[in-house]
Protein backbone atom coordinates (compact mmCIF):
# COMPACT_ATOMS: atom_id res chain seq x y z
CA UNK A 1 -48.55 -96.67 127.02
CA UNK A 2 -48.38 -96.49 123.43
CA UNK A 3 -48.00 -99.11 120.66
CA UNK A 4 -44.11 -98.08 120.11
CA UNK A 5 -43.18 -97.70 123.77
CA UNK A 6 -40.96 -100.36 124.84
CA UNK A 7 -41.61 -102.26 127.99
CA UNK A 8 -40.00 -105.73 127.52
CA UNK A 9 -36.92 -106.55 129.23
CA UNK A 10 -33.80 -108.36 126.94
CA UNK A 11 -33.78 -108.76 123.30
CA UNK A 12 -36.50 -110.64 122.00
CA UNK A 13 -38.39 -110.38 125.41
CA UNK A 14 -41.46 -108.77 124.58
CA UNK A 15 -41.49 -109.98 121.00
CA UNK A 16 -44.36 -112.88 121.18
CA UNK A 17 -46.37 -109.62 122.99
CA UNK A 18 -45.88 -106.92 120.17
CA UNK A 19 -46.83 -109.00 117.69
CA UNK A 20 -50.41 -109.89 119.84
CA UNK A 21 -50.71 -106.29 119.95
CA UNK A 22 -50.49 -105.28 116.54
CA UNK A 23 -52.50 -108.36 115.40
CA UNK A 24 -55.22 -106.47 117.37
CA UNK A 25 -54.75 -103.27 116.41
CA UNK A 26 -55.08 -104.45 112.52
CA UNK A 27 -57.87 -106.34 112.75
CA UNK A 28 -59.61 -103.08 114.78
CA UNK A 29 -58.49 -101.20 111.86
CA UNK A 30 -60.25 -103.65 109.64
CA UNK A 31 -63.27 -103.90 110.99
CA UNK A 32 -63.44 -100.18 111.53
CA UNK A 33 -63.83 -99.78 108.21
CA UNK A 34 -65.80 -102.59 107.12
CA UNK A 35 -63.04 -104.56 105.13
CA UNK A 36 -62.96 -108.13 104.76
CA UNK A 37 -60.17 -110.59 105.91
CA UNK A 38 -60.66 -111.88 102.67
CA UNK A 39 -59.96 -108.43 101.16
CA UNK A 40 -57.14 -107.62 103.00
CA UNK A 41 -55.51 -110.94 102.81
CA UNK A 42 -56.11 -110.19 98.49
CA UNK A 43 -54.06 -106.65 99.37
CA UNK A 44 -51.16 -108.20 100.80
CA UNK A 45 -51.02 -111.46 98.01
CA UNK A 46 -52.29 -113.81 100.93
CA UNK A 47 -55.11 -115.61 101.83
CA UNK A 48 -57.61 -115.53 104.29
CA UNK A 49 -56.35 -117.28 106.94
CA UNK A 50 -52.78 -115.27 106.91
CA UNK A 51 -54.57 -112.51 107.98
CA UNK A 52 -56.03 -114.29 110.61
CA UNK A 53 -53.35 -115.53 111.81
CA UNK A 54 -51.66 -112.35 111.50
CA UNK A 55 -54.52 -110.84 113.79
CA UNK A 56 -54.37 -113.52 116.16
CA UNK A 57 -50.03 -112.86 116.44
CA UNK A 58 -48.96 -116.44 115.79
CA UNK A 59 -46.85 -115.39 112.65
CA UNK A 60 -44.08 -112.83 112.31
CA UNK A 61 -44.85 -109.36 110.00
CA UNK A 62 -43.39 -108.17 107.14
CA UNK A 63 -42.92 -104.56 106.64
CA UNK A 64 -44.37 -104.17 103.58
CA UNK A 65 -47.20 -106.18 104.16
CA UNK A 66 -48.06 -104.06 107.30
CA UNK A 67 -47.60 -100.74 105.28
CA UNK A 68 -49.90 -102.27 102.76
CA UNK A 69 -52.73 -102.91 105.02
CA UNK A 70 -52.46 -99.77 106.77
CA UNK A 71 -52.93 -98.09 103.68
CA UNK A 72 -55.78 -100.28 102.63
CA UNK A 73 -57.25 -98.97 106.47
CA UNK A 74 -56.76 -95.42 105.32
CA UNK A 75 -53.68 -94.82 107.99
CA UNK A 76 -52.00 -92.82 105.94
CA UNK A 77 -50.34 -90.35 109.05
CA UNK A 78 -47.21 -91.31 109.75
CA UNK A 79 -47.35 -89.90 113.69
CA UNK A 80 -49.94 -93.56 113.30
CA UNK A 81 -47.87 -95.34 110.68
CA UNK A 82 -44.45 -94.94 112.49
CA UNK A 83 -45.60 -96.50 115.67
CA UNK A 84 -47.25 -99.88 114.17
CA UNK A 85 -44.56 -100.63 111.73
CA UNK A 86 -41.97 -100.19 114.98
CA UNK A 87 -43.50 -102.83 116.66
CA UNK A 88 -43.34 -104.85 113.11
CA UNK A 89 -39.96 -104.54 113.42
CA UNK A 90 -39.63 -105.35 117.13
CA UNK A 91 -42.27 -108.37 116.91
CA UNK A 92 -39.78 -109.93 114.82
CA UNK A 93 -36.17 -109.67 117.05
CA UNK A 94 -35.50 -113.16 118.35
CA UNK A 95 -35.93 -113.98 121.84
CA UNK A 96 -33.07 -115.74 124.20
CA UNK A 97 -35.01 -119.41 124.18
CA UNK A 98 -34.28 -119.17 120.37
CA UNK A 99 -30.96 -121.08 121.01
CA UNK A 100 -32.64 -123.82 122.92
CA UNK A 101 -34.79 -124.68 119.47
CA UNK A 102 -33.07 -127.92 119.46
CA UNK A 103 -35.21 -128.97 122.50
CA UNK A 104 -38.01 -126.38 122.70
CA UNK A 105 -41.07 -127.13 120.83
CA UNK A 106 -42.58 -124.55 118.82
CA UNK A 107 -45.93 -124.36 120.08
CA UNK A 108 -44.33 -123.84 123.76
CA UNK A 109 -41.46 -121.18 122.50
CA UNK A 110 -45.05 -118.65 122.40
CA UNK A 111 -45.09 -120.00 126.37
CA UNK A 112 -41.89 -118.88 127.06
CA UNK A 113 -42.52 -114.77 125.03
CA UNK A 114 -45.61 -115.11 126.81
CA UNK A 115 -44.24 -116.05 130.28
CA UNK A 116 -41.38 -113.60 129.83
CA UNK A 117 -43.08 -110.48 129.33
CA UNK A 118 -45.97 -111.04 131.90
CA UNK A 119 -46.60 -108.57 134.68
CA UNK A 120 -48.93 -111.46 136.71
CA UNK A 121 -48.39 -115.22 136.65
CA UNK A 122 -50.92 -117.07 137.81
CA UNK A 123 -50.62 -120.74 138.25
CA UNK A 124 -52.68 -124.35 139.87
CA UNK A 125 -50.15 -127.48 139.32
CA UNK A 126 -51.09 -130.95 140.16
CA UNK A 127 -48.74 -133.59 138.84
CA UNK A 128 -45.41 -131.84 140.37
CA UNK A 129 -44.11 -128.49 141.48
CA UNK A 130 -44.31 -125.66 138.64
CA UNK A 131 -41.27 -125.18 136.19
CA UNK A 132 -40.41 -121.58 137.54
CA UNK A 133 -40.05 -122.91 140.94
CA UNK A 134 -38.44 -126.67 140.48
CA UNK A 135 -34.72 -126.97 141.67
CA UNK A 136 -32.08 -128.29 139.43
CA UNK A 137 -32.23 -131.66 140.83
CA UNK A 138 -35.81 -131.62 140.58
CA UNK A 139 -36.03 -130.42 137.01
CA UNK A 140 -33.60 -132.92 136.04
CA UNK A 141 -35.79 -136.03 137.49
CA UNK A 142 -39.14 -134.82 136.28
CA UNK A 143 -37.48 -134.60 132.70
CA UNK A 144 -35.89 -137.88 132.97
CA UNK A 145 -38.91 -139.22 134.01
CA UNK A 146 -40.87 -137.75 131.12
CA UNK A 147 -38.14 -138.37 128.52
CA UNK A 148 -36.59 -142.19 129.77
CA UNK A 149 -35.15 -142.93 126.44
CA UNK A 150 -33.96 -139.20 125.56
CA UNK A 151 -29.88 -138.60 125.80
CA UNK A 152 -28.38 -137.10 128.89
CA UNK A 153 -27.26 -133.93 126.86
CA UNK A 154 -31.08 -133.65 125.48
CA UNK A 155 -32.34 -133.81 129.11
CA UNK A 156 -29.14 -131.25 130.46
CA UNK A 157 -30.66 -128.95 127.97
CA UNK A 158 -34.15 -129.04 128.78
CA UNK A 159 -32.85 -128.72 132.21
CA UNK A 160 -30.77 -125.56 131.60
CA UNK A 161 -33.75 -124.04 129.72
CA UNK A 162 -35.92 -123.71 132.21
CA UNK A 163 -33.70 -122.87 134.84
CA UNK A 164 -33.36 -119.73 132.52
CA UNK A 165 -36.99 -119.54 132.32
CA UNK A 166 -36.61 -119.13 136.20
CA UNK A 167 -34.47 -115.41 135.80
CA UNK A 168 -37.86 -113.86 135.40
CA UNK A 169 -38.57 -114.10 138.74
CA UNK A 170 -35.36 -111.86 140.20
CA UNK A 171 -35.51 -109.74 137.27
CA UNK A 172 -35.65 -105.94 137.52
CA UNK A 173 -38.83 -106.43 136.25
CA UNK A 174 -40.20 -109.03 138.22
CA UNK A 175 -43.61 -110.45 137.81
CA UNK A 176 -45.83 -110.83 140.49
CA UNK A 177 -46.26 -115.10 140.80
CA UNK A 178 -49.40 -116.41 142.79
CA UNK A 179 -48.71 -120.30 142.67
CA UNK A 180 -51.76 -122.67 144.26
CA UNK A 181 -49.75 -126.46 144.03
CA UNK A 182 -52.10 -129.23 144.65
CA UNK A 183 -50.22 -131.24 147.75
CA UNK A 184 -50.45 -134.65 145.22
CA UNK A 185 -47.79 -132.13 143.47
CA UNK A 186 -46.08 -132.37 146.91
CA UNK A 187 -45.99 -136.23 147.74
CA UNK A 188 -45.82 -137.50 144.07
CA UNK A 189 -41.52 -138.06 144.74
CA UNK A 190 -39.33 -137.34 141.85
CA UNK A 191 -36.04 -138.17 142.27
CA UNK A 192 -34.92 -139.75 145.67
CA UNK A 193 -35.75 -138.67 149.34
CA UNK A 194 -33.04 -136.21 148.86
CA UNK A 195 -33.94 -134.44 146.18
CA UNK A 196 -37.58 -134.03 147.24
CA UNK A 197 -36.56 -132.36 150.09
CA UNK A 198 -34.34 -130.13 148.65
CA UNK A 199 -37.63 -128.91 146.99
CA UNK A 200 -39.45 -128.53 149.72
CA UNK A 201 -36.73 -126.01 151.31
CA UNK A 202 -37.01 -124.30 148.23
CA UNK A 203 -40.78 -123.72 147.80
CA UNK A 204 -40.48 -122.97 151.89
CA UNK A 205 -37.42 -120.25 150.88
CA UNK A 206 -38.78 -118.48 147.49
CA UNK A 207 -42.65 -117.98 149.20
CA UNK A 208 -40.81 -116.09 151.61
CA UNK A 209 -39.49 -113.22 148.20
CA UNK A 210 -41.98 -110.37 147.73
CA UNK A 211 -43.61 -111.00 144.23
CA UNK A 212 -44.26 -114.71 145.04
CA UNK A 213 -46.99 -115.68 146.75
CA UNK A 214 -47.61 -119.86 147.26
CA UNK A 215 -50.26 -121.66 148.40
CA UNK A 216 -50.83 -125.30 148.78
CA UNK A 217 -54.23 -126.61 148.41
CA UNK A 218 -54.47 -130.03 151.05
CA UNK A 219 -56.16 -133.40 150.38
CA UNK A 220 -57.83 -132.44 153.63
CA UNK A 221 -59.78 -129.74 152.37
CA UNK A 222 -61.37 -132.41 149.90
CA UNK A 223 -63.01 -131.92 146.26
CA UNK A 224 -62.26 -128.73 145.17
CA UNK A 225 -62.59 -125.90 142.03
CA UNK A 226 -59.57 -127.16 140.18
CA UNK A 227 -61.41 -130.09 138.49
CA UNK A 228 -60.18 -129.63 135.40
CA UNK A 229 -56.04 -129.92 136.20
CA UNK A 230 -53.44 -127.56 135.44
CA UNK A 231 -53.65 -123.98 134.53
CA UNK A 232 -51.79 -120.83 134.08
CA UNK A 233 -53.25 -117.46 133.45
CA UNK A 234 -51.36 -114.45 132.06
CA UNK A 235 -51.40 -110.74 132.91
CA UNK A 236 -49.46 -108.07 130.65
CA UNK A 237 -48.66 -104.49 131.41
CA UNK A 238 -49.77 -103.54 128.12
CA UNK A 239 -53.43 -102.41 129.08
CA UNK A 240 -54.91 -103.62 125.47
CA UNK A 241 -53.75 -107.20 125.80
CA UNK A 242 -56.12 -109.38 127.09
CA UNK A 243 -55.43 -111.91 130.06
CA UNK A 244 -54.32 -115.66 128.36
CA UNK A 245 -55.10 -118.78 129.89
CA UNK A 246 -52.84 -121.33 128.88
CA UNK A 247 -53.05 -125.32 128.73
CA UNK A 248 -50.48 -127.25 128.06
CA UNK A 249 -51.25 -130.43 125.91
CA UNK A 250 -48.72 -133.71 125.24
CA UNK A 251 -48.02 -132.10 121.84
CA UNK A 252 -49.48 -128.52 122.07
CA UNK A 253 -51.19 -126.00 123.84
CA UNK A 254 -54.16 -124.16 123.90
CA UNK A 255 -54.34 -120.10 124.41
CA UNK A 256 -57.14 -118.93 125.72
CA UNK A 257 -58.11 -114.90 125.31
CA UNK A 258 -61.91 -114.75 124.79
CA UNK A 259 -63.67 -113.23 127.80
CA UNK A 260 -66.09 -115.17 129.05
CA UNK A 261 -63.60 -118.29 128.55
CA UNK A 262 -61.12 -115.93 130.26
CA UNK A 263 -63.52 -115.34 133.28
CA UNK A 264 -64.10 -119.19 133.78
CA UNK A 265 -60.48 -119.40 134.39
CA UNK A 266 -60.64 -116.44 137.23
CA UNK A 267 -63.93 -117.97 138.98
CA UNK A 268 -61.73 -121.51 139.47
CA UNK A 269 -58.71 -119.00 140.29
CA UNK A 270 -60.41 -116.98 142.97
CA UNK A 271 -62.18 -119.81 144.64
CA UNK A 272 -58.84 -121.99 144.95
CA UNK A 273 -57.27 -119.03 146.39
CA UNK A 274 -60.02 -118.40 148.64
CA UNK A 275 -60.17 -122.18 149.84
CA UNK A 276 -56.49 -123.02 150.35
CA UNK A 277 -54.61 -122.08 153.41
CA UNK A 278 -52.95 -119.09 152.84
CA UNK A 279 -49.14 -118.00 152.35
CA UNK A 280 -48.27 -118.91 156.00
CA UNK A 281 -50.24 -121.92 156.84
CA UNK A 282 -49.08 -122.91 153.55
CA UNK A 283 -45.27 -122.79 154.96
CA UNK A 284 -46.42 -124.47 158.11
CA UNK A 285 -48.09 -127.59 155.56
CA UNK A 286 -44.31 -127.48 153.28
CA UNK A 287 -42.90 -127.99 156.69
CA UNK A 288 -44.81 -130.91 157.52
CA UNK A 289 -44.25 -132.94 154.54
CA UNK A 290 -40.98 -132.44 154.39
CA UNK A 291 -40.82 -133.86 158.05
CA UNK A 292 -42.75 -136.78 156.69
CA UNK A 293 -40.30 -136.99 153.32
């Protein structure tokens, strides 16, 4: 795939991606030819830091700046040019959780780009079932929970939000979702008996779809690899992105893209997949608790 192929599916859907991928692509540019952050950030009229944070994708391009440093970088061919200032242009088209900014965070709308233009979703949940797989019952009690003093429109929002978030997953371009819930996720009751077993027919019905695979890891089995808590890795199509570990925070998040950090993430991954029952004894445990809810 090239840099101005289009993959991403929806307006705005791939936008959080493109501009990861040209932040790359610049700073290989730079280095290629020796050049300073400081120096380029002096090319453009910025500092130091824009530039990494340009390179890193957490702030939108401008045209001109990006023609600017490609000409510092000697890219002077517009068969190279044309490609990187198209994805300039489509790093910066707004994406559909845009209109909830009233209730979505800015360090979590990157989540939600993220999220959206994944090809592999990899998840481990321990305080309650995973957003893209909560009912709307559910949802709603884990947000009232979270937000007690918050107004019932505020929480109705939240709500609706990520049972957009959910679309993903019967998309044309479905991602592939391997979900390992802790069974504390399970027995930890969020709304009354009713709702809790709504959600367990629903993790029992959506394990059964083809790109979701769910296992549940037992307080039987003991002490296990997922120490730490909660984690969710990211896969893209786009072979030059990197896969992102994400950790959600009370007020922020950390994204995680360096190898060997990367890696850690996969060793916990593998060996929680390895150790929990798998897809169908998984069913047969979401059957038994919700005979015991």
């Amino acid at each position: 795939m090239t840099a101005g192929e289009s993959w991403a599916e929806g307006p705005g859907g791939g936008s959080v991606v493109r501009r990861i991928l040209l932040g790359s692509q610049l700073r290989r540019l730079r280095e290629s030819r020796g050049i300073t952050r400081e120096a380029a950030g002096y090319s453009i009229r910025a500092s130091e830091s824009k530039i990494s944070r340009m390179e890193l994708g957490r702030v939108s391009f401008k045209a001109r700046d990006v023609e600017d440093l490609l000409t510092l970088y000697g890219v002077s061919d517009d068969t190279e040019r044309g490609p990187l200032l198209g994805l300039a242009k489509e790093s910066n088209v707004a994406g559909w959780w845009h209109t909830y900014g009233d209730v979505l965070p800015g360090w979590f709308q990157t989540y939600v780009g993220l999220e959206g233009a994944a090809s592999l979703i990899r998840i481990y949940e321990v305080q309650f079932v995973h957003g893209l797989l909560q009912t709307e019952s559910y949802a709603h009690a884990v947000v009232a929970r979270g937000m007690p003093d918050a107004p019932r429109a505020e929480i109705d929002r939240r709500v609706a939000l990520r049972l957009e978030r959910q679309k993903i997953l019967v998309s044309e371009r479905a991602p592939q979702l391997h979900a390992i819930l802790d069974e504390a996720a399970l027995r930890r009751p969020y709304g009354d008996r009713a709702v809790m077993q709504g959600q367990l027919r629903h993790l029992i019905d959506v394990s059964e779809q083809s790109n979701i695979t769910l296992q549940v890891m037992p307080f039987s089995f003991g002490g296990h690899a997922g120490e730490s808590g909660a984690f969710t890795m990211l896969r893209f199509p786009e072979s030059d992105l990197s896969d992102i570990v994400y950790l959600e925070q009370l007020t922020s998040a950390l994204y995680l893209d360096k190898r060997e950090e990367v890696a850690q993430y996969e060793r916990v991954m593998k060996r929680l997949q390895e150790d929990s029952p798998d897809p169908a004894e998984s069913r047969d445990v979401l059957r038994g608790l919700l005979q015991l809810t």
